[in-house]
Protein backbone atom coordinates (compact mmCIF):
# COMPACT_ATOMS: atom_id res chain seq x y z
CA UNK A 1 23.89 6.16 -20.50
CA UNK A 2 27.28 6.92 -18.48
CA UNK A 3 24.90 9.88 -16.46
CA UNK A 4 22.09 7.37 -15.53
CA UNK A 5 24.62 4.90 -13.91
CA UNK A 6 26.44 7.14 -12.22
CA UNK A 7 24.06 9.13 -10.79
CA UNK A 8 22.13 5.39 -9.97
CA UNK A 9 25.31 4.65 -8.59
CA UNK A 10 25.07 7.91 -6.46
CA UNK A 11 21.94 7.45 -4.88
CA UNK A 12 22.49 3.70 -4.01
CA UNK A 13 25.22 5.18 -2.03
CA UNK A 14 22.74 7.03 -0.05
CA UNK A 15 20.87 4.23 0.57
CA UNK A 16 23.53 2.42 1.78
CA UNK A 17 24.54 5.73 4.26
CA UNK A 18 21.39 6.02 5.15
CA UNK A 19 20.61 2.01 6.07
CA UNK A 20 23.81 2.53 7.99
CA UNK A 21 22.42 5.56 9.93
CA UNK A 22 19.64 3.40 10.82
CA UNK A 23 21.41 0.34 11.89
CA UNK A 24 23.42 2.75 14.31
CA UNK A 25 20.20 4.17 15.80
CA UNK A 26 18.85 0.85 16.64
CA UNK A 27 18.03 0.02 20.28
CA UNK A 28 15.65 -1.99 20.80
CA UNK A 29 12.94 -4.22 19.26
CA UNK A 30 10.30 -1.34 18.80
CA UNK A 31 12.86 0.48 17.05
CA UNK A 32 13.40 -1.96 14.43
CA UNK A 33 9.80 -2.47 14.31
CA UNK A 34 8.12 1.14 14.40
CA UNK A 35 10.45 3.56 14.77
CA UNK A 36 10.39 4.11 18.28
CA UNK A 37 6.88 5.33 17.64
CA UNK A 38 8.16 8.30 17.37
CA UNK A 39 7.87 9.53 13.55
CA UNK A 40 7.22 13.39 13.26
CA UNK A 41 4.71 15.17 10.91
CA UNK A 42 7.23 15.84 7.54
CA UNK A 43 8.66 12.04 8.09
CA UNK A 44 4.90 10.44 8.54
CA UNK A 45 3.63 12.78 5.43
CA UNK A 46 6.91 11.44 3.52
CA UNK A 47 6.33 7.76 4.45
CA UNK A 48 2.54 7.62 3.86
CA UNK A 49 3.41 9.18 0.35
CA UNK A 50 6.19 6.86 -0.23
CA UNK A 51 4.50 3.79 0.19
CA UNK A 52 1.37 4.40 -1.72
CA UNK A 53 3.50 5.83 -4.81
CA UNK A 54 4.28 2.70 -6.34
CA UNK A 55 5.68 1.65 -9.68
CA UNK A 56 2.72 -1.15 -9.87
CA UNK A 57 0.27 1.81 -9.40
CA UNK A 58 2.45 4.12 -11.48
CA UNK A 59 3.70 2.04 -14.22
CA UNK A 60 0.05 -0.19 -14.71
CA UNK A 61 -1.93 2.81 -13.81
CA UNK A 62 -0.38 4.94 -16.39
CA UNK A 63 -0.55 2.27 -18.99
CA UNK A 64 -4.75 2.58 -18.89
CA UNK A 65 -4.43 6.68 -18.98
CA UNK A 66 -2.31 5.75 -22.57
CA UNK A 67 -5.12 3.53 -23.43
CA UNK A 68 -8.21 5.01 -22.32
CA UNK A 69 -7.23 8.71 -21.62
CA UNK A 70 -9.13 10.16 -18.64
CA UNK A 71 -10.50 6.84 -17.66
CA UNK A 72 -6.65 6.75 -16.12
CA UNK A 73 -7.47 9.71 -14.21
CA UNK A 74 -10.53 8.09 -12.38
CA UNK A 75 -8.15 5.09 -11.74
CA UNK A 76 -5.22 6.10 -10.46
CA UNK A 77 -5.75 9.70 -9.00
CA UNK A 78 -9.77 10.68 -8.32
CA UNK A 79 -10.45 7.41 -5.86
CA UNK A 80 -7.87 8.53 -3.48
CA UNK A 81 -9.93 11.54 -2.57
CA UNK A 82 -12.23 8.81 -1.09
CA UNK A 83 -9.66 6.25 -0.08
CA UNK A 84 -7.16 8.66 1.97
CA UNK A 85 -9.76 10.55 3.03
CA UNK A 86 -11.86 8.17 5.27
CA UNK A 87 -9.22 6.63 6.36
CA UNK A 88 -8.36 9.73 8.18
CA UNK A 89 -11.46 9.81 9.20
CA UNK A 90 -12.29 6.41 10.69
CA UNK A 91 -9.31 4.82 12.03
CA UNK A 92 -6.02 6.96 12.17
CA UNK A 93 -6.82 8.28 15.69
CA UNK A 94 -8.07 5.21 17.06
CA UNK A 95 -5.07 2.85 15.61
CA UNK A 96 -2.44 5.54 17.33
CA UNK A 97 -4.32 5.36 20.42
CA UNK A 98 -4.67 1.78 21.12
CA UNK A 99 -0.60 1.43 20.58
CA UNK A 100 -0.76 -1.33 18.80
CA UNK A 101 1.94 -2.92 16.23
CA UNK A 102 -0.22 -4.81 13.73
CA UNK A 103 -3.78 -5.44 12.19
CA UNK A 104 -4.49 -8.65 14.24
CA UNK A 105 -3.30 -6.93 17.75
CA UNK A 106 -6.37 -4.59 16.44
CA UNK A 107 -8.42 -8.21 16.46
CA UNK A 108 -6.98 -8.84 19.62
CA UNK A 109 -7.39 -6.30 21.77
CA UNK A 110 -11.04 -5.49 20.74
CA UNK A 111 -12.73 -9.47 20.42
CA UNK A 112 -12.52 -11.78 23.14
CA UNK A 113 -13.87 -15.52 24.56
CA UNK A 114 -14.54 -18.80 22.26
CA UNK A 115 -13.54 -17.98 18.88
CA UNK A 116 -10.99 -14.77 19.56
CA UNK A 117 -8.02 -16.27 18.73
CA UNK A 118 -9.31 -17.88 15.77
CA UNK A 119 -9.93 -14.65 14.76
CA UNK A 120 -6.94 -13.10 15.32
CA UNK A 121 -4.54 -15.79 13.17
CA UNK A 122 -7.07 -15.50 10.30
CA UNK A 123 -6.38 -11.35 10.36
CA UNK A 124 -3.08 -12.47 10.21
CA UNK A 125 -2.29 -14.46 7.58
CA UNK A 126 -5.04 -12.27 5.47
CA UNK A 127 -2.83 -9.56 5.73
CA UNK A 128 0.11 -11.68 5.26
CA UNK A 129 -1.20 -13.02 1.99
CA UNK A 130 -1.08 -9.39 0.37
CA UNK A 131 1.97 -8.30 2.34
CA UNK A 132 4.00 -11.26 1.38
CA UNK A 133 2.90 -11.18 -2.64
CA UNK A 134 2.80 -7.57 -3.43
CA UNK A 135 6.45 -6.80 -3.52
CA UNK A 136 6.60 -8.66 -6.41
CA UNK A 137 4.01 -6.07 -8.17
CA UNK A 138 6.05 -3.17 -7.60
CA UNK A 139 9.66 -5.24 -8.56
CA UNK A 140 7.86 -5.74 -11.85
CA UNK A 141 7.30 -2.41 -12.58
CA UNK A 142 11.11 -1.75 -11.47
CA UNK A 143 11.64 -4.08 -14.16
CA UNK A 144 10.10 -2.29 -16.82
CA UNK A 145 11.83 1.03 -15.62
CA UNK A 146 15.06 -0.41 -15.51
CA UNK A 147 14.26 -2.38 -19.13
CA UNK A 148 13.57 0.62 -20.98
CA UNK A 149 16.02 3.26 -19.16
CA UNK A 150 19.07 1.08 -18.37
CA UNK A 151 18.61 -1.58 -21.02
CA UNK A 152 18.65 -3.83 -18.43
CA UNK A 153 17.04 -7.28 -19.14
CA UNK A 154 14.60 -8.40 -16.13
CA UNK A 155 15.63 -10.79 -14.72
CA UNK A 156 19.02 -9.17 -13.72
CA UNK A 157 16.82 -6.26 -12.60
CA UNK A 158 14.90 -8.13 -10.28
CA UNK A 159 18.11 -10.24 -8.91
CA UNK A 160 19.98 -6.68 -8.21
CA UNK A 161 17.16 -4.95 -6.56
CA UNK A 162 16.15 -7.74 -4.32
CA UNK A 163 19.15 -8.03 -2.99
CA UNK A 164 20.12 -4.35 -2.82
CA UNK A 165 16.90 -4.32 -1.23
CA UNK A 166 17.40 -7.41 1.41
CA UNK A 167 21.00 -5.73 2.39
CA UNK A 168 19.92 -2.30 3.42
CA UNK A 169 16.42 -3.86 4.76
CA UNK A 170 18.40 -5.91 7.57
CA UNK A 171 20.21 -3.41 8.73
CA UNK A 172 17.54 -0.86 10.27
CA UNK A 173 13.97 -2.59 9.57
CA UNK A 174 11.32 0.39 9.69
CA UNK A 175 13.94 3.06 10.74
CA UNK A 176 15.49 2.23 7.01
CA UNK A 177 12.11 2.28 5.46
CA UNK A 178 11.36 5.81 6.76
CA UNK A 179 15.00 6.50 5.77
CA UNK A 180 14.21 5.57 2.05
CA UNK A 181 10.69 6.71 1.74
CA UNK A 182 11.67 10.62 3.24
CA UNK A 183 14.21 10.79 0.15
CA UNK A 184 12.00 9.33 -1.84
CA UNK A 185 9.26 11.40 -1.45
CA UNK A 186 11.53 14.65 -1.89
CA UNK A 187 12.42 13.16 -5.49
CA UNK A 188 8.62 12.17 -6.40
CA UNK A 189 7.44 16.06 -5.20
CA UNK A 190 9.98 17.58 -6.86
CA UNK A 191 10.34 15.60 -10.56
CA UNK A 192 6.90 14.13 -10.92
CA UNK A 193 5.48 17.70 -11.85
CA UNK A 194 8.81 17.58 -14.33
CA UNK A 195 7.28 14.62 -15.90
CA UNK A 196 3.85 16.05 -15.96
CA UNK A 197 5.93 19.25 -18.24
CA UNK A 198 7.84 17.32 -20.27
CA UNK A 199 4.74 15.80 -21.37
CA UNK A 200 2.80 18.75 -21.76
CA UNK A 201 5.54 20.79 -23.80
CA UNK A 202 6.36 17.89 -26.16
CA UNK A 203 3.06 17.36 -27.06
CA UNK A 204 1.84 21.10 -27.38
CA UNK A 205 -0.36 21.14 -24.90
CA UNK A 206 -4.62 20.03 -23.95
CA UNK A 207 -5.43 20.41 -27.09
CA UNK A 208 -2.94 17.75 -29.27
CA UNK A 209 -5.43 15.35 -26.68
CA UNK A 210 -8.07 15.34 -29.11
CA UNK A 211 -5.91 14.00 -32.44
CA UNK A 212 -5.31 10.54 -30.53
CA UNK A 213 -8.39 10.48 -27.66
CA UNK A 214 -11.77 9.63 -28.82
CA UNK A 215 -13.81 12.37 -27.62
CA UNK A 216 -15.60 9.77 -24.39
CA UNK A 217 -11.92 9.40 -23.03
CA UNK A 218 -11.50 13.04 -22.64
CA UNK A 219 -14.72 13.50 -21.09
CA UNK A 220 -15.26 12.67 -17.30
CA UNK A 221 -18.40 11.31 -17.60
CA UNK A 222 -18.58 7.44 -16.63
CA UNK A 223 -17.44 4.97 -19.20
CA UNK A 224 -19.34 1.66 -18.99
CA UNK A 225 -18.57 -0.83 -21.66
CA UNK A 226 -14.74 -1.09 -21.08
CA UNK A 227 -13.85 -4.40 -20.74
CA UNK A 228 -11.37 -3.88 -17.96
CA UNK A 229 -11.97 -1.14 -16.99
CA UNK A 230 -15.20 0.26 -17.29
CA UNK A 231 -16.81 2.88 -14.88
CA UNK A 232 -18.30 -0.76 -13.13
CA UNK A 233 -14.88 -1.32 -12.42
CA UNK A 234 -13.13 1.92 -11.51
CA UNK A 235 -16.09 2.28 -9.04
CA UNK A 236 -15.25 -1.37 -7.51
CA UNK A 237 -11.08 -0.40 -7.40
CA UNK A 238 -12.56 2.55 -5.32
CA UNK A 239 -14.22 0.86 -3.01
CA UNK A 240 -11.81 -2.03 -2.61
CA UNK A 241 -9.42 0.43 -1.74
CA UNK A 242 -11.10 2.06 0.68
CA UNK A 243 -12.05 -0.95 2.15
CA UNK A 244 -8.29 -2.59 1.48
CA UNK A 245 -6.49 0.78 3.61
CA UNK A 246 -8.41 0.62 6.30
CA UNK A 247 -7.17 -2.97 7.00
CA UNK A 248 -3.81 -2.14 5.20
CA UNK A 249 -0.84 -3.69 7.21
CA UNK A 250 1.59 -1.22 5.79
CA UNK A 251 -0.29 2.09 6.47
CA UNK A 252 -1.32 0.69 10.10
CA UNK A 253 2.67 0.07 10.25
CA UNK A 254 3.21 4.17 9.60
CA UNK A 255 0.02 5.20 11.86
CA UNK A 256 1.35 2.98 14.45
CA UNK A 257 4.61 4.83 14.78
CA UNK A 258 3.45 8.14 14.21
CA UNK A 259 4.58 10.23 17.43
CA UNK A 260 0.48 10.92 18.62
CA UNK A 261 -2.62 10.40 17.43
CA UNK A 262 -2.96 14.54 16.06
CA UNK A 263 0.19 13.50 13.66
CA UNK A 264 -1.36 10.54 12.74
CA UNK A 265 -4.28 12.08 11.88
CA UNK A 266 -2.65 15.89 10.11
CA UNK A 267 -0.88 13.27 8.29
CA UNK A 268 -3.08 11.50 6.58
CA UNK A 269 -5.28 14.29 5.68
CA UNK A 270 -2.24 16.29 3.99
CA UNK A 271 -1.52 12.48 1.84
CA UNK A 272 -4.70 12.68 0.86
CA UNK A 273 -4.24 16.04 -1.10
CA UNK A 274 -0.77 15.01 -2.46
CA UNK A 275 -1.75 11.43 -3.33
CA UNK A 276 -4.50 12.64 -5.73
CA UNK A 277 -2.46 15.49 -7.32
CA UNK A 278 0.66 13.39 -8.07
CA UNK A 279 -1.35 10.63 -9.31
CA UNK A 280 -3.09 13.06 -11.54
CA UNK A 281 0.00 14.73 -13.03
CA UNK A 282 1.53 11.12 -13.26
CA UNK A 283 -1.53 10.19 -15.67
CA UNK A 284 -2.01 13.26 -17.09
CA UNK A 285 1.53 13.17 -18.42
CA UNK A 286 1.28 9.89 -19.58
CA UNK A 287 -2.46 11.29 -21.84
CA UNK A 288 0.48 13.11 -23.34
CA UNK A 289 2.94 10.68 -24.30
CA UNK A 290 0.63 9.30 -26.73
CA UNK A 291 0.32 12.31 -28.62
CA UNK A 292 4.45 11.99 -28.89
CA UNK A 293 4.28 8.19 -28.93
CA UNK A 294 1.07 6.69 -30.73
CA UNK A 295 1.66 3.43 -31.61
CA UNK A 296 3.19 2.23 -28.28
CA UNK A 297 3.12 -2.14 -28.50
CA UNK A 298 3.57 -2.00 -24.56
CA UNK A 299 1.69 0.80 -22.98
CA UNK A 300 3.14 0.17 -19.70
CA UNK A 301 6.40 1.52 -21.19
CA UNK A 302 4.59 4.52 -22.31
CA UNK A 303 6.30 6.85 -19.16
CA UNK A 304 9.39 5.34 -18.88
CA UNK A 305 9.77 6.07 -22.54
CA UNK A 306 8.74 9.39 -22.28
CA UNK A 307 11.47 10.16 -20.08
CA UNK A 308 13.84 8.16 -22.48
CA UNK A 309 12.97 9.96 -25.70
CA UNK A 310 12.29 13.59 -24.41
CA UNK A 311 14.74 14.40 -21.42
CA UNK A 312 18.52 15.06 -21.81
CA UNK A 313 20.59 12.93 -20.40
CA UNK A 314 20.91 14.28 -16.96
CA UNK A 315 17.14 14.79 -16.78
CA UNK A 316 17.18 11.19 -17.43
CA UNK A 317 19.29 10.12 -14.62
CA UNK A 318 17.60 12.20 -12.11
CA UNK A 319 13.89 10.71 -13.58
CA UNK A 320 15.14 7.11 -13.58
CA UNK A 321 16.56 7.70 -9.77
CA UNK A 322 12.96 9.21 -8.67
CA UNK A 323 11.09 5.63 -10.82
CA UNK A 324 13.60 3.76 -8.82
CA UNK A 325 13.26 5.08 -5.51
CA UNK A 326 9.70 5.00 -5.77
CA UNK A 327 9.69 1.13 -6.42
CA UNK A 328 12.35 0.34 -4.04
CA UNK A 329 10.41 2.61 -0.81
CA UNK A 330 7.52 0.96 -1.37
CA UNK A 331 9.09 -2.66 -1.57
CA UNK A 332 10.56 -2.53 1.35
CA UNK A 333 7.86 -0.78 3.37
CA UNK A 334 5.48 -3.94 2.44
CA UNK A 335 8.64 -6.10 3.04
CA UNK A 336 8.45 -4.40 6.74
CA UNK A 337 4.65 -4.61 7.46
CA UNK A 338 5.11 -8.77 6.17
CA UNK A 339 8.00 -8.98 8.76
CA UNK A 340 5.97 -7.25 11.04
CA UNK A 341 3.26 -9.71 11.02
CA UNK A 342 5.72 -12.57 10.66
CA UNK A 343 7.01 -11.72 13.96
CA UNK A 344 4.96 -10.69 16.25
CA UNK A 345 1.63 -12.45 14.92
CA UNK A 346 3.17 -15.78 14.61
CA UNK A 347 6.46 -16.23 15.98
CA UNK A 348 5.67 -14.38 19.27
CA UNK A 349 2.64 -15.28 19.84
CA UNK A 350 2.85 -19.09 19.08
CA UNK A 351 6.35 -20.07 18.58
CA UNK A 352 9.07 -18.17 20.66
CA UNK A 353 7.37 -16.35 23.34
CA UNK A 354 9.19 -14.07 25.78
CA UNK A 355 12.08 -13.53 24.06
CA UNK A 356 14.65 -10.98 23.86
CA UNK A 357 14.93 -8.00 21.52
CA UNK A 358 17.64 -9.11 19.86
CA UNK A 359 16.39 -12.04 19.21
CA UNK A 360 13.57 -11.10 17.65
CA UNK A 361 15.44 -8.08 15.95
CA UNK A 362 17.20 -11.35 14.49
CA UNK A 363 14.15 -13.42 13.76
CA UNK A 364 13.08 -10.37 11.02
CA UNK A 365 16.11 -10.90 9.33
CA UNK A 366 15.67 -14.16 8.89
CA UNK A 367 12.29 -13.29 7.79
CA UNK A 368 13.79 -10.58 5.47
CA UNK A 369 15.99 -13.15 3.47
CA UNK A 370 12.90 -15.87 3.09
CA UNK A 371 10.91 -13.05 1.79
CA UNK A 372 13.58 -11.83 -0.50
CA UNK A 373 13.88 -15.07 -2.15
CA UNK A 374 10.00 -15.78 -2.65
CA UNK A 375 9.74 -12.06 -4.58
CA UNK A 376 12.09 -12.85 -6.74
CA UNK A 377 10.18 -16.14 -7.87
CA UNK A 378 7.29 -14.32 -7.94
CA UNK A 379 8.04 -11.32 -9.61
CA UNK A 380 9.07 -12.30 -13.12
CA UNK A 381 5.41 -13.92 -13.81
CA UNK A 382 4.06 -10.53 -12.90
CA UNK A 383 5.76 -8.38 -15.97
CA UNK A 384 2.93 -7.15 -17.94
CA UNK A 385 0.10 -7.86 -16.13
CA UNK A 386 1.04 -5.63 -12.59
CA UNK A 387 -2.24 -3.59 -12.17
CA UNK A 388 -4.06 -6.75 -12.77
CA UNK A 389 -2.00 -8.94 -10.58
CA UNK A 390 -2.16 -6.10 -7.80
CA UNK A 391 -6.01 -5.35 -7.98
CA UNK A 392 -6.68 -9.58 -7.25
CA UNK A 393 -4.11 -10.08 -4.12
CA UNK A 394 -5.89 -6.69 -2.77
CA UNK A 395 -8.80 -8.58 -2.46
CA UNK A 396 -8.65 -10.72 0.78
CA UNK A 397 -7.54 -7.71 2.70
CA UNK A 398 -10.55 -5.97 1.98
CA UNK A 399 -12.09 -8.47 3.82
CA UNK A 400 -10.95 -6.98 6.94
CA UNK A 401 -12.30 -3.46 6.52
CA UNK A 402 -15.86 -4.40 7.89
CA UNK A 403 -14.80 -5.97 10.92
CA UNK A 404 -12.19 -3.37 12.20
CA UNK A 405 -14.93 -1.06 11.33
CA UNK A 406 -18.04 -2.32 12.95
CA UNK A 407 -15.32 -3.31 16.14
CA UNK A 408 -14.90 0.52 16.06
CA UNK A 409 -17.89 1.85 16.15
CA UNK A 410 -20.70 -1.15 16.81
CA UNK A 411 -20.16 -2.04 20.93
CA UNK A 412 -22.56 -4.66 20.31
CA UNK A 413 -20.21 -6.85 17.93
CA UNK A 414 -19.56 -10.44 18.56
CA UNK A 415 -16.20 -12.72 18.08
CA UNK A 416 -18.24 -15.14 16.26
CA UNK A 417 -19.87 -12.07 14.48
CA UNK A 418 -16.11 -11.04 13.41
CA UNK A 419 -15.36 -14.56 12.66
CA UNK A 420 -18.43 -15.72 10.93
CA UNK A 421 -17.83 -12.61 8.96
CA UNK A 422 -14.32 -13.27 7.83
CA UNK A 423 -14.67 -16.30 6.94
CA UNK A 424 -18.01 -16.33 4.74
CA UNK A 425 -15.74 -13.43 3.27
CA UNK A 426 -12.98 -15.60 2.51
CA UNK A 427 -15.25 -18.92 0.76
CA UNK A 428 -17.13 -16.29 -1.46
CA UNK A 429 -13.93 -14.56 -2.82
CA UNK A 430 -11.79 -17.62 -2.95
CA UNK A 431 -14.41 -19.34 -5.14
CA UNK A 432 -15.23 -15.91 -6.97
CA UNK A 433 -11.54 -16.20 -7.97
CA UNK A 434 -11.67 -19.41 -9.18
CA UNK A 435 -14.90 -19.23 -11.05
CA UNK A 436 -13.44 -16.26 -13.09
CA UNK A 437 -16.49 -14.28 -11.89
CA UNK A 438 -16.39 -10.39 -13.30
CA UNK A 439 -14.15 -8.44 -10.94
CA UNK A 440 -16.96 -6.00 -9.64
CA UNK A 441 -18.76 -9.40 -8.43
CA UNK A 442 -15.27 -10.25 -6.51
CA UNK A 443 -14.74 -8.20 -3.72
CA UNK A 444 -18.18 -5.92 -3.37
CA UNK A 445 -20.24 -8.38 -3.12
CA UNK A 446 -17.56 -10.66 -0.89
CA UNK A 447 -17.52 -7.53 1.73
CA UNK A 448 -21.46 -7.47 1.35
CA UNK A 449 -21.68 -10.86 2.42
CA UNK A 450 -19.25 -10.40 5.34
CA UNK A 451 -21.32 -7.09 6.25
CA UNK A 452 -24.70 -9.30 6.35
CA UNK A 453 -23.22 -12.08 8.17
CA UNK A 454 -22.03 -10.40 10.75
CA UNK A 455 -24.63 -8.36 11.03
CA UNK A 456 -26.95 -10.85 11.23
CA UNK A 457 -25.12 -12.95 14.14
CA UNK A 458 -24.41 -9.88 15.85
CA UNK A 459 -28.39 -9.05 16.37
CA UNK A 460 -29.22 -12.80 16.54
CA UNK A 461 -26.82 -12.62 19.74
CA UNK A 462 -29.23 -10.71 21.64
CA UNK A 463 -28.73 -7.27 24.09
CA UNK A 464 -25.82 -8.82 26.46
CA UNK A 465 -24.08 -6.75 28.50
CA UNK A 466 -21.34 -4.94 26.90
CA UNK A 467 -17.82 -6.90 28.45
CA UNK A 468 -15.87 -4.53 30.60
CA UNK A 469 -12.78 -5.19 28.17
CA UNK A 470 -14.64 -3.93 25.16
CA UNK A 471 -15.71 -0.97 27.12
CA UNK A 472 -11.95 -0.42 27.69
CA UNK A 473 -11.45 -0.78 24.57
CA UNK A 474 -14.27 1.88 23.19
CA UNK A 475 -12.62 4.38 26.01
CA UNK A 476 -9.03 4.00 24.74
CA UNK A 477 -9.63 3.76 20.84
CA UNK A 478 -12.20 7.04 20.95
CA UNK A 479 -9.50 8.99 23.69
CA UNK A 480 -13.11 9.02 25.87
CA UNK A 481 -10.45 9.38 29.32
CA UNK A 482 -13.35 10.11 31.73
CA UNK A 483 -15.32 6.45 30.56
CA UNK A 484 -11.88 4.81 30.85
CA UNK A 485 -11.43 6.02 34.59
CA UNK A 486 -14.83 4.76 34.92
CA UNK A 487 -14.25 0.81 33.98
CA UNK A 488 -11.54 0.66 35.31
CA UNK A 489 -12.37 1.95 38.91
């Protein structure tokens, strides 16, 4: 126990350096919100990795591969292919290009006239609503790390990390983020395929699978009739995800400050690969610790406890640092992207306009500390039901997907198309939620609505001429140089 607090001890110093660093190498609002926009290839790779590796993800994720074997597989590793990869696809490039600094600047600068800024403070506090309740997720799986490695009850878990978290946070903003994910990320490529072999070796390999898998949850074929999550389900977390990233506050954050739109885009691409592999070793060592472990009360303990019961002391310190740092990154990147939207999508544009940096370098601290206290509230209902608790909050951000996408690619689409779209999105998922409809009735068929509506209004409106500002906008988001010479002259 004496190794795992001192070498906890260790790393929290590095945090501390390395918030410090940050602080120093602040100049200026942008800084403190985006880096500079200046974040290199390695350091985007790093952060994009950071942030999605997750201990809600990783801790409730691994919990279904204990239950359901390769089902766990599908759920936490196989999607990503999809997710990551048309994201790259679709909107990396275009989100660099436009330089802007959150989701609703996307709303905007692309949808003008009667019903624009209407618009524009719905994106916002959609993507707040995630932003601001998803920390919580990820300090509950910190909890269950810290319960079963340290001994450490939860609530004094939660209290610590917060504010270990809120400290370093206000010091450097996103600078500290990218700070924290980059040594992160080292950890999670380096002892996450130690995991996946001290599962392997203490179970004896593939083939101890079979004594404690039925043979359907070592099979890849779709499963069905799983209550929670059946193939119906796995299918709707993949497409809620893709459709969640693409409005994602906290990627958009990292795209934003990537140095050019070729990082940006490299980046993502590269995630995509890692994301999937890491999540698949992650789950495939958990597969394992039931072999080692059968009759586990708590499957979300089931990796911790691996690392407890089948590492050497020093082993165990190292693992426990890489669980921690991979909840703490990821909290405070989502802290940033809430702060983010905080700032500049409510305070500066309705409350304290024209200000200086430093003021509103101050105003996210501020923000920082309110949003440190509400994740602590939040956080202790969350214990033992994270995956769950993350999938439902993911839901309203999805929302956002069809809009940004058909304002990408569809000239032709309205304000009131956006609008009408968001907001038969919202009523349909809102009352899905409270209805207790199935989950793959949720957010499908809430995105199929908003697709239909604004579809519909959009060719009810009629072959107008295209507004020279969306034109602008086509030319800048699609780097189309020679059309955007054209408007403007």
């Amino acid at each position: 126990m004496t190794e795992k607090y001192a070498m906890t001890i260790a790393f929290t110093a590095l945090l501390i350096y390395l918030a410090y660093r940050s602080y120093r190498r602040i100049n200026s609002y942008q800084d403190y919100n985006l880096a500079g926009r200046n974040t290199g290839f390695f350091a985007l790779v790093a952060t994009l990795g950071a942030a999605e590796f997750n201990t809600a993800t990783l801790i409730g994720g691994a919990s279904v591969a204990y239950l359901y074997g390769t089902v766990g597989l599908w759920y936490t590793s196989f999607i990503f292919v999809f997710v990551f990869s048309i994201y790259a696809l679709t909107v990396a490039k275009p989100y660099r290009r436009l330089q802007i600094s959150t989701i609703a600047e996307f709303f905007e600068r692309r949808f003008h006239g009667r019903g624009a800024e209407t618009t524009r403070a719905l994106a916002s506090v959609v993507t707040l609503t995630f932003t601001w309740i998803a920390p919580a997720t990820y300090l509950a799986g910190l909890s269950v790390v810290a319960s079963v490695l340290l001994g450490v009850e939860p609530l004094t878990t939660v209290i610590v990390i917060t504010s270990l978290c809120l400290v370093l946070s206000l010091a450097g903003g996103f600078m500290t983020a990218i700070s924290f994910d980059i040594v992160a990320y080292v950890m999670i490529l380096v002892f996450i395929p130690v995991i996946f072999y001290i599962g392997y070796s203490n179970a004896g390999g593939f083939g101890e699978l079979k004594k404690v898998f039925d043979p359907e949850f070592l099979s890849f074929e779709p499963i069905w009739d799983l209550e929670n999550f059946g193939f119906a389900a796995i299918l709707t977390w993949c497409f809620q995800n893709i459709m969640l990233y693409v409005a994602a506050p906290w990627y958009g954050q990292r795209i934003f400050s990537a140095r050019n739109e070729r990082v940006a885009y490299r980046a993502m691409l590269v995630n995509t690969v890692l994301i999937v592999v890491l999540y698949a070793l992650v789950a495939t060592a958990t597969m394992f610790s039931r072999v080692v472990m059968p009759d586990l009360d708590k499957p979300e303990e089931a990796l911790p406890r691996l690392v407890l019961e089948y590492t050497p002391p020093i082993m165990q310190g190292l693992l426990l640092v890489t669980l921690l740092l991979v909840g703490i990154s990821t909290m405070v990147a989502i802290w940033n992207s809430a702060v983010s939207i905080v700032v500049n999508d409510l305070l500066k544009r309705y409350v304290f306009r024209e200000r200086s940096d430093q003021f509103y370098v101050k105003s996210s601290r501020i923000v920082f500390l309110v949003l440190g206290i509400s994740t602590l509230v939040f956080a202790l209902t969350f214990v033992g039901n994270i995956l769950l608790v993350l999938t439902y909050v993911s839901v309203f951000t999805a929302l956002l997907a069809f809009p940004i996408l058909a304002g990408l690619y569809w000239k032709r689409f309205t304000t009131e198309a956006a609008l009408g779209s968001l907001t038969v999105g919202v009523v349909y998922v809102v009352i899905a939620l409270l209805a207790d409809f199935p989950y793959h009735f949720v957010s499908p068929v809430g995105i199929a609505l908003s697709a239909v509506v604004g579809t519909i209004m959009t060719l009810a409106a009629g072959r107008k001429e295209i507004d020279p500002r969306v034109e602008r906008f086509f030319a800048t988001a699609h780097g189309k140089k020679g059309e955007l010479e054209h408007v403007e002259a």
